[in-house]
PDB file of N, CA and C in Angstrom:
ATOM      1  N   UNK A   1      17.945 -71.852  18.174  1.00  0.00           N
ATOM      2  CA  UNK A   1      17.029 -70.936  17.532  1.00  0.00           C
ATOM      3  C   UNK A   1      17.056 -69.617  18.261  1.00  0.00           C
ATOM      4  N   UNK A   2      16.608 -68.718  17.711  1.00  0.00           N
ATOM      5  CA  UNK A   2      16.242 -67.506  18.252  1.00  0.00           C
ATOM      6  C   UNK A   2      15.079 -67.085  18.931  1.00  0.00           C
ATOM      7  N   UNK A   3      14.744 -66.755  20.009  1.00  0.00           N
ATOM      8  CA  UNK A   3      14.092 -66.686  20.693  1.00  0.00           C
ATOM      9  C   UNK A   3      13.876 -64.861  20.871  1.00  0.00           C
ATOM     10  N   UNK A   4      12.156 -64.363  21.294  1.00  0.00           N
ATOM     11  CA  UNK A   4      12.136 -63.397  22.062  1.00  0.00           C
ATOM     12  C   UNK A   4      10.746 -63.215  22.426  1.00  0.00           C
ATOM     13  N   UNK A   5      10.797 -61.950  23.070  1.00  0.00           N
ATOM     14  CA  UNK A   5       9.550 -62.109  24.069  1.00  0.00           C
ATOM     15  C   UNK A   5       8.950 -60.657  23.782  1.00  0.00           C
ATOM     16  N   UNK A   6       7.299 -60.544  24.113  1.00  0.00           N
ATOM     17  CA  UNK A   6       6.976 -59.195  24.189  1.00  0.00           C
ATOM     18  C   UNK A   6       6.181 -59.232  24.574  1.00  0.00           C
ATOM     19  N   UNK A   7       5.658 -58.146  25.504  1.00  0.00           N
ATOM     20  CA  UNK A   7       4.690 -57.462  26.540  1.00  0.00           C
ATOM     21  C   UNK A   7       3.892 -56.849  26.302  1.00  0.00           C
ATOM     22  N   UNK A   8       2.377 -56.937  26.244  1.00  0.00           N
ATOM     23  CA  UNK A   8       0.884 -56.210  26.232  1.00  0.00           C
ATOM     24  C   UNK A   8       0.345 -56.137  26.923  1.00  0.00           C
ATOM     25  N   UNK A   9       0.158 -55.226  27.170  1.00  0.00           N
ATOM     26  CA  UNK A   9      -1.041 -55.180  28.367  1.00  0.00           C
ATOM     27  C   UNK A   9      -0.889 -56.800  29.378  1.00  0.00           C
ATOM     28  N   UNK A  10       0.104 -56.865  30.185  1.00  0.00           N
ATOM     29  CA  UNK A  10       0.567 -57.975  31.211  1.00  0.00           C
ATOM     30  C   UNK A  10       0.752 -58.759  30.491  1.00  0.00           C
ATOM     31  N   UNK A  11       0.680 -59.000  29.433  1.00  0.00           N
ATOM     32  CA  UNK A  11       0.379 -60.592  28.973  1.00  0.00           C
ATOM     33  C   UNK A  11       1.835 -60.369  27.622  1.00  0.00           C
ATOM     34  N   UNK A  12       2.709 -61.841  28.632  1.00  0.00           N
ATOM     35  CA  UNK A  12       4.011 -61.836  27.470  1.00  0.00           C
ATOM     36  C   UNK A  12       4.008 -62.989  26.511  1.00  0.00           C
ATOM     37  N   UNK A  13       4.560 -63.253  25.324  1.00  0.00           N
ATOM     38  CA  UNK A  13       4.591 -64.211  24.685  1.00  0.00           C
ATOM     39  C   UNK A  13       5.693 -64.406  24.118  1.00  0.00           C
ATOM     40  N   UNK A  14       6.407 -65.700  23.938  1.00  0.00           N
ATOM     41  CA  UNK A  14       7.340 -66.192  23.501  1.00  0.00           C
ATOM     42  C   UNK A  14       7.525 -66.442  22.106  1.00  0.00           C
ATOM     43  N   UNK A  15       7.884 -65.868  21.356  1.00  0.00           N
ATOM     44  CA  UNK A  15       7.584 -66.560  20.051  1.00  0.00           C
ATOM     45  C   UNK A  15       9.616 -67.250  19.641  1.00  0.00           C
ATOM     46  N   UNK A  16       9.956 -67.956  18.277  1.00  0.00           N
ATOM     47  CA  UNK A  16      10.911 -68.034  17.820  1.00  0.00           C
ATOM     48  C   UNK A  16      10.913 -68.392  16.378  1.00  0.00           C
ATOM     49  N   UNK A  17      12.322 -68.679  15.568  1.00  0.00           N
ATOM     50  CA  UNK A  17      12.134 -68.927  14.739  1.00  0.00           C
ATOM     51  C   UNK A  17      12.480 -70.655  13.887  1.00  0.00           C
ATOM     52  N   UNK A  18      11.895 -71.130  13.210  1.00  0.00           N
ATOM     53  CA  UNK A  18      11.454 -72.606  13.515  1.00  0.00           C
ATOM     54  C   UNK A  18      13.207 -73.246  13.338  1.00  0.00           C
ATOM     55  N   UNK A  19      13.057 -74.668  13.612  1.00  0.00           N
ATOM     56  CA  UNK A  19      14.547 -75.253  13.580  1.00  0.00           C
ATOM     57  C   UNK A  19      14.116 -76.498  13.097  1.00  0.00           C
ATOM     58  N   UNK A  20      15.792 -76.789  11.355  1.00  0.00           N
ATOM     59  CA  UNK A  20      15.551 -77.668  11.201  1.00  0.00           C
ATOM     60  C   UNK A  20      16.373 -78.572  11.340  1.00  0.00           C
ATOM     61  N   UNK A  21      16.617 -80.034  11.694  1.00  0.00           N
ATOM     62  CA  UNK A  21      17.551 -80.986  11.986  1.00  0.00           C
ATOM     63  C   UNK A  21      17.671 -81.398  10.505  1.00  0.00           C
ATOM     64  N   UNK A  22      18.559 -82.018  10.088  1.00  0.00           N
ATOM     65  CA  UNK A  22      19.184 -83.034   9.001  1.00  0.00           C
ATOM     66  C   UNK A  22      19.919 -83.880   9.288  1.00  0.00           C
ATOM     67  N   UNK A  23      19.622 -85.121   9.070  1.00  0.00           N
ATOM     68  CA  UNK A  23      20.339 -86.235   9.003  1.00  0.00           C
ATOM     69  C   UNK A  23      21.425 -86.853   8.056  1.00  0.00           C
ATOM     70  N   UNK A  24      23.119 -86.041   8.905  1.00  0.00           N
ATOM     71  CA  UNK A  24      23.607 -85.860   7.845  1.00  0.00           C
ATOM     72  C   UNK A  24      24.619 -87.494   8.152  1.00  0.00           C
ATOM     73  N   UNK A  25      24.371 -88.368   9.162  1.00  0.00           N
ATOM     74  CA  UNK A  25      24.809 -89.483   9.545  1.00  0.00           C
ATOM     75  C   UNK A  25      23.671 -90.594  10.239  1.00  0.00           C
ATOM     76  N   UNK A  26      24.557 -91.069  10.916  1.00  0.00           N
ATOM     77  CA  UNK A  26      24.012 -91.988  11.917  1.00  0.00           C
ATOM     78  C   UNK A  26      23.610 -90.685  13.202  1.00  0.00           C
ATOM     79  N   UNK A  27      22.072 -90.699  13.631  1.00  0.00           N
ATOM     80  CA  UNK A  27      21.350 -90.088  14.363  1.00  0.00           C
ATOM     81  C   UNK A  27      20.131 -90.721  15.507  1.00  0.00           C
ATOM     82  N   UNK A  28      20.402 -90.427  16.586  1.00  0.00           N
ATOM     83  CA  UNK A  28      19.724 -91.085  17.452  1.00  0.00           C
ATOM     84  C   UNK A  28      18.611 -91.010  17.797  1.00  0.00           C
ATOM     85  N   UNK A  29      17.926 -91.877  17.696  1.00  0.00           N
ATOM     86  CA  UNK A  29      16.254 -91.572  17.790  1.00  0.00           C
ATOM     87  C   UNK A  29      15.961 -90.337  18.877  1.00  0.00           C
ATOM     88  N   UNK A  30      14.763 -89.794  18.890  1.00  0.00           N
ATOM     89  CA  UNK A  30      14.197 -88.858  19.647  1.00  0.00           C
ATOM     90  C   UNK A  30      12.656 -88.840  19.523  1.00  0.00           C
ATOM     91  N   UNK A  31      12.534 -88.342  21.313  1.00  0.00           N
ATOM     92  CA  UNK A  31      10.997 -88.019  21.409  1.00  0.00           C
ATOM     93  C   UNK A  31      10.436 -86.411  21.125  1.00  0.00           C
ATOM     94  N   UNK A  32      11.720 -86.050  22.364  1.00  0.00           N
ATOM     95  CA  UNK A  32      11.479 -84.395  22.785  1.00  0.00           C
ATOM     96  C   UNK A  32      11.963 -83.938  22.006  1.00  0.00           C
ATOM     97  N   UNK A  33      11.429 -82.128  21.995  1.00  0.00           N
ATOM     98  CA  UNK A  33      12.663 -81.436  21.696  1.00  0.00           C
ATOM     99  C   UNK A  33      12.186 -80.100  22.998  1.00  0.00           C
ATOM    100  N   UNK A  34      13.443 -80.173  23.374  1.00  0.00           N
ATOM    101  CA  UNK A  34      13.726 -79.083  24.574  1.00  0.00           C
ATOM    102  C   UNK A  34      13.809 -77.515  24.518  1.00  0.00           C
ATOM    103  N   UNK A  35      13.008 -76.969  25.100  1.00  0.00           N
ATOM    104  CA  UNK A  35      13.684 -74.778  24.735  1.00  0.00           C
ATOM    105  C   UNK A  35      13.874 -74.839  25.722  1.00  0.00           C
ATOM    106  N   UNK A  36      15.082 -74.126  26.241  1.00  0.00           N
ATOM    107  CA  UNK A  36      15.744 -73.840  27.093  1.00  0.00           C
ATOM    108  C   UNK A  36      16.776 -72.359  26.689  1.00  0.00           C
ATOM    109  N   UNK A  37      16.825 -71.638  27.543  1.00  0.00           N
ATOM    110  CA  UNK A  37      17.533 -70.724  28.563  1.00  0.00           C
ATOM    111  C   UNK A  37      19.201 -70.387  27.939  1.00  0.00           C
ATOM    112  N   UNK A  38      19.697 -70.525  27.229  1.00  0.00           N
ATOM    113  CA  UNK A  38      20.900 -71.146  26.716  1.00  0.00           C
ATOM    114  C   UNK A  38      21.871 -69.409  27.786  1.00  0.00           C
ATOM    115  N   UNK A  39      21.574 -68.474  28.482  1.00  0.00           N
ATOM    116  CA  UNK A  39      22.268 -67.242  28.967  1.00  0.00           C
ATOM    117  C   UNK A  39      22.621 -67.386  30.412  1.00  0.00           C
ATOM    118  N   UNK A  40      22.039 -67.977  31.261  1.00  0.00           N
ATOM    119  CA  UNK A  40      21.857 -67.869  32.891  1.00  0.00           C
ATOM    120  C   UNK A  40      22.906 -68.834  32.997  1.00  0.00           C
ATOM    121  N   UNK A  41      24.093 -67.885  34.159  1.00  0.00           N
ATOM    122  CA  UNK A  41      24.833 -69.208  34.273  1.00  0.00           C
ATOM    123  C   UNK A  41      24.619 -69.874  35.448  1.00  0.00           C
ATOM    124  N   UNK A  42      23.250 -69.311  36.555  1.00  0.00           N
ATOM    125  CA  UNK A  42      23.289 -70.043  37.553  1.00  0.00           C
ATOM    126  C   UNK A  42      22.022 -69.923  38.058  1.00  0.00           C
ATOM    127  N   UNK A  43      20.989 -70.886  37.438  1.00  0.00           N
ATOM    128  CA  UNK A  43      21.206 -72.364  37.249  1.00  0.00           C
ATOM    129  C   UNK A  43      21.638 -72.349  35.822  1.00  0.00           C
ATOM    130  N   UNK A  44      22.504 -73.253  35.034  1.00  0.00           N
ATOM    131  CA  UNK A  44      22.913 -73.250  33.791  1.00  0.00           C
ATOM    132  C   UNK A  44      22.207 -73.922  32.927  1.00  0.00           C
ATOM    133  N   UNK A  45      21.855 -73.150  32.123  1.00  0.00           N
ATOM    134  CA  UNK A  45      20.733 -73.355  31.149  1.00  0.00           C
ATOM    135  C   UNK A  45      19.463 -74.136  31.632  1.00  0.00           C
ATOM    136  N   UNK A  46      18.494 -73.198  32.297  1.00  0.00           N
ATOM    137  CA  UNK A  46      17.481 -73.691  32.493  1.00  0.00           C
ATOM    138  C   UNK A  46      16.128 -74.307  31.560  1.00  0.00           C
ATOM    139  N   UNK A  47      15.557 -75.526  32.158  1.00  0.00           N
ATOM    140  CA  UNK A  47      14.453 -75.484  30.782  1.00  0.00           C
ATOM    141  C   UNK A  47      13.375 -74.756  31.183  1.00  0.00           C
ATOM    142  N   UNK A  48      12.577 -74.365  29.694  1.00  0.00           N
ATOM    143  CA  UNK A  48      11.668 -73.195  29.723  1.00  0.00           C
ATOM    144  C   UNK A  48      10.346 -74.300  29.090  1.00  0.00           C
ATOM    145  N   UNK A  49      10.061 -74.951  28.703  1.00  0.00           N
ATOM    146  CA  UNK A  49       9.508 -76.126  27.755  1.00  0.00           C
ATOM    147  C   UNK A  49      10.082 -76.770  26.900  1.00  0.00           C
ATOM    148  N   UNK A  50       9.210 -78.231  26.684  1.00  0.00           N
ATOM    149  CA  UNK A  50       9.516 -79.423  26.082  1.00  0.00           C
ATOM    150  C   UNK A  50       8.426 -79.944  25.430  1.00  0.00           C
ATOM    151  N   UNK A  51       8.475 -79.909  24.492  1.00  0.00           N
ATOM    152  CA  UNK A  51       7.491 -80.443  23.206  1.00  0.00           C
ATOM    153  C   UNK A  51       7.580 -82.511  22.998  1.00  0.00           C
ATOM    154  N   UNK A  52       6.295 -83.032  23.342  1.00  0.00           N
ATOM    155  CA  UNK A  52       6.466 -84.683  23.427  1.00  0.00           C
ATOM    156  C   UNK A  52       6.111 -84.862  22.015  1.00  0.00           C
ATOM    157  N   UNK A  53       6.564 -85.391  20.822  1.00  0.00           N
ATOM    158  CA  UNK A  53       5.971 -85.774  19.464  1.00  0.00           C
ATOM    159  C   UNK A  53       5.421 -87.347  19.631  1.00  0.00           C
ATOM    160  N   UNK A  54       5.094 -87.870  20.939  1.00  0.00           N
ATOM    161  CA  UNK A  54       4.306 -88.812  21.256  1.00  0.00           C
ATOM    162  C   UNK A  54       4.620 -90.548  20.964  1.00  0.00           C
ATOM    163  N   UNK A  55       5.908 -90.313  19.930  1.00  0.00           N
ATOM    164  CA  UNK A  55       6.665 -91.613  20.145  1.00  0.00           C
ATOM    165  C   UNK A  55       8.140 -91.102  19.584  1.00  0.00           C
ATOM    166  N   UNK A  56       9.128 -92.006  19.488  1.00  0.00           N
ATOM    167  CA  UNK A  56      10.813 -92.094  19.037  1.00  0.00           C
ATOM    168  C   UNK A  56      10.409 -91.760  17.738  1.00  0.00           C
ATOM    169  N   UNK A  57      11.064 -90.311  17.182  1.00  0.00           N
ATOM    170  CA  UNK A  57      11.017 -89.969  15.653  1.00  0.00           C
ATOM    171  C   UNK A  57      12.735 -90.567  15.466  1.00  0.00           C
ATOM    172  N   UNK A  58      12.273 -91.284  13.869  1.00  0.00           N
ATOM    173  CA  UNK A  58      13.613 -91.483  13.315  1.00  0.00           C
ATOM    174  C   UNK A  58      14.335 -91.262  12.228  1.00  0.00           C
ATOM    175  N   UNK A  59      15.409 -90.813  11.918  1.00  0.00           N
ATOM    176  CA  UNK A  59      15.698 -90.080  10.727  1.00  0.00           C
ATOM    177  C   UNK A  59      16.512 -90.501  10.053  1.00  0.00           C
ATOM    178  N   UNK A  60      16.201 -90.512   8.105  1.00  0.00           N
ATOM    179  CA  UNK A  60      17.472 -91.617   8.035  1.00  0.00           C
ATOM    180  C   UNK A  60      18.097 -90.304   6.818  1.00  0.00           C
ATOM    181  N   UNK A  61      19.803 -90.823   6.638  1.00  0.00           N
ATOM    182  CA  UNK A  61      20.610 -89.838   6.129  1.00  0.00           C
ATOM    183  C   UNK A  61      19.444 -89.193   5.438  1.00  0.00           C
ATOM    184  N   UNK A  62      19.640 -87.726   5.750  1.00  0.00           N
ATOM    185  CA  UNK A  62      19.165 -86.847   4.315  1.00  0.00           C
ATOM    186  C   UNK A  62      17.887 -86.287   4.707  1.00  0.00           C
ATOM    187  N   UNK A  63      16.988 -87.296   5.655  1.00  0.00           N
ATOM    188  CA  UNK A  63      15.636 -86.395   5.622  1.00  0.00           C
ATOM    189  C   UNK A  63      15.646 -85.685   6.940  1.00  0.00           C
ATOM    190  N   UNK A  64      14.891 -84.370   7.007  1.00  0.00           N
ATOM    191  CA  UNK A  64      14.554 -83.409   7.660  1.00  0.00           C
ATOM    192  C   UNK A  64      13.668 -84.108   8.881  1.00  0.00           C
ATOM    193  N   UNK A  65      13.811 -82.957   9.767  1.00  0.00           N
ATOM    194  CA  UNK A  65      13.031 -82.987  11.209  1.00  0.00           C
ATOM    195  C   UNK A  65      12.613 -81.114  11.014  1.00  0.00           C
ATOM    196  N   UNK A  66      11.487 -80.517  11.267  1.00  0.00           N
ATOM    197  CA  UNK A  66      11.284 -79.344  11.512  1.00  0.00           C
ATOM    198  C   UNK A  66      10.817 -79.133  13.138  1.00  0.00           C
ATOM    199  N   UNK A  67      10.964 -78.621  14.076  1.00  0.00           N
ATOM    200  CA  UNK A  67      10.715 -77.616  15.271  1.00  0.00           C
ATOM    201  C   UNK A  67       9.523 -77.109  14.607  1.00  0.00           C
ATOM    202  N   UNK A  68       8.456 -76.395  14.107  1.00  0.00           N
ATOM    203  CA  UNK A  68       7.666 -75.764  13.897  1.00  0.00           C
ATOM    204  C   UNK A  68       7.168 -74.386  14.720  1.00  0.00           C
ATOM    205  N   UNK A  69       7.833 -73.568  15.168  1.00  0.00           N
ATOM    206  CA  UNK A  69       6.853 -72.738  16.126  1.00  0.00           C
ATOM    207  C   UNK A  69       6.152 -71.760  15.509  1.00  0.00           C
ATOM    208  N   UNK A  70       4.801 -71.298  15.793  1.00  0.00           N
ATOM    209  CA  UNK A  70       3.698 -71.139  15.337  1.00  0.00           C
ATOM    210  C   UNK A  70       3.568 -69.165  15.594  1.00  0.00           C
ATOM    211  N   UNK A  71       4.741 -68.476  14.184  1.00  0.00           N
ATOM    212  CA  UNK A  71       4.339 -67.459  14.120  1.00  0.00           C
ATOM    213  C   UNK A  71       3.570 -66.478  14.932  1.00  0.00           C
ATOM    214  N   UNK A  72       2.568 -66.632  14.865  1.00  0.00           N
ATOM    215  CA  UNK A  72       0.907 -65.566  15.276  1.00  0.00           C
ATOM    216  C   UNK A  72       0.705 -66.209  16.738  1.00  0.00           C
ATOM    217  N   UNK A  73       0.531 -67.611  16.871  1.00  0.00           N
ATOM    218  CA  UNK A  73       0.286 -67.730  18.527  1.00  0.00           C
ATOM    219  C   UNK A  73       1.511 -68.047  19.266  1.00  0.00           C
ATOM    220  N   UNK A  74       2.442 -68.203  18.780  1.00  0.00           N
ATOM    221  CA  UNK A  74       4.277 -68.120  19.996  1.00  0.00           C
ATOM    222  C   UNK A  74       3.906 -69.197  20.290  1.00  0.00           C
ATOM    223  N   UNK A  75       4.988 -69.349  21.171  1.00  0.00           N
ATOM    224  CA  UNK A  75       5.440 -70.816  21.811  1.00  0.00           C
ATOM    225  C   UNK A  75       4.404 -71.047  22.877  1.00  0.00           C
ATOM    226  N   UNK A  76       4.727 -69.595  23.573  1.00  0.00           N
ATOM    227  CA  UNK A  76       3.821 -69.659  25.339  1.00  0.00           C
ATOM    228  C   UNK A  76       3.748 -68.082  25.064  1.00  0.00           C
ATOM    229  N   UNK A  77       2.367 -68.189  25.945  1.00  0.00           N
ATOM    230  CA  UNK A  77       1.929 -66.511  26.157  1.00  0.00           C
ATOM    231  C   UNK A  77       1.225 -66.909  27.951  1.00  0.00           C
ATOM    232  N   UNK A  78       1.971 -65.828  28.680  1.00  0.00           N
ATOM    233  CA  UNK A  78       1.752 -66.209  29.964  1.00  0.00           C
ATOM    234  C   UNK A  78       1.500 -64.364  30.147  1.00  0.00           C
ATOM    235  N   UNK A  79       0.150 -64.345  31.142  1.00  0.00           N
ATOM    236  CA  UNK A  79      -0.364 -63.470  31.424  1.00  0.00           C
ATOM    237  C   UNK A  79      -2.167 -63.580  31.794  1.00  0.00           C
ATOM    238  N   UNK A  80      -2.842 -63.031  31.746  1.00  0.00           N
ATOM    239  CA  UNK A  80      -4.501 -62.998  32.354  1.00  0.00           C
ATOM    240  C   UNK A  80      -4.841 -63.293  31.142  1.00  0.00           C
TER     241      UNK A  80
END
């Protein structure tokens, strides 16, 4: 996904734009889904956050998984 960041008055926020998986085979269960760093080559690709959906999501051919990130409040807003 696309990722970016912007600055107010100290306070930055992450926002992106949402991601969707399809199950276009055999697909392996999952809990997380990871944002990470995909530019720095040292440390290489660092993680930035990890989202828990609280048990193994499973997907069978054809149906969707959405990422959701939340427009108006971003991912993370770090600042006072």
């Amino acid at each position: 996904t696309t990722m970016s960041t912007s600055l107010a008055t100290a306070t930055s926020k992450i926002t992106g734009t949402d991601v969707v998986f399809t199950a276009s085979g055999s697909m392996a269960s999952f809990r997380y889904a990871d944002l990470y760093n995909d530019t720095p080559t040292s440390p290489a690709d660092p993680l930035i956050s990890w989202f828990d959906y609280g048990s193994a999501v499973n997907l069978l051919i054809g149906e969707t998984f959405t990422v959701d990130f939340d427009a108006s409040a971003g991912i993370a807003t770090f600042g006072p």
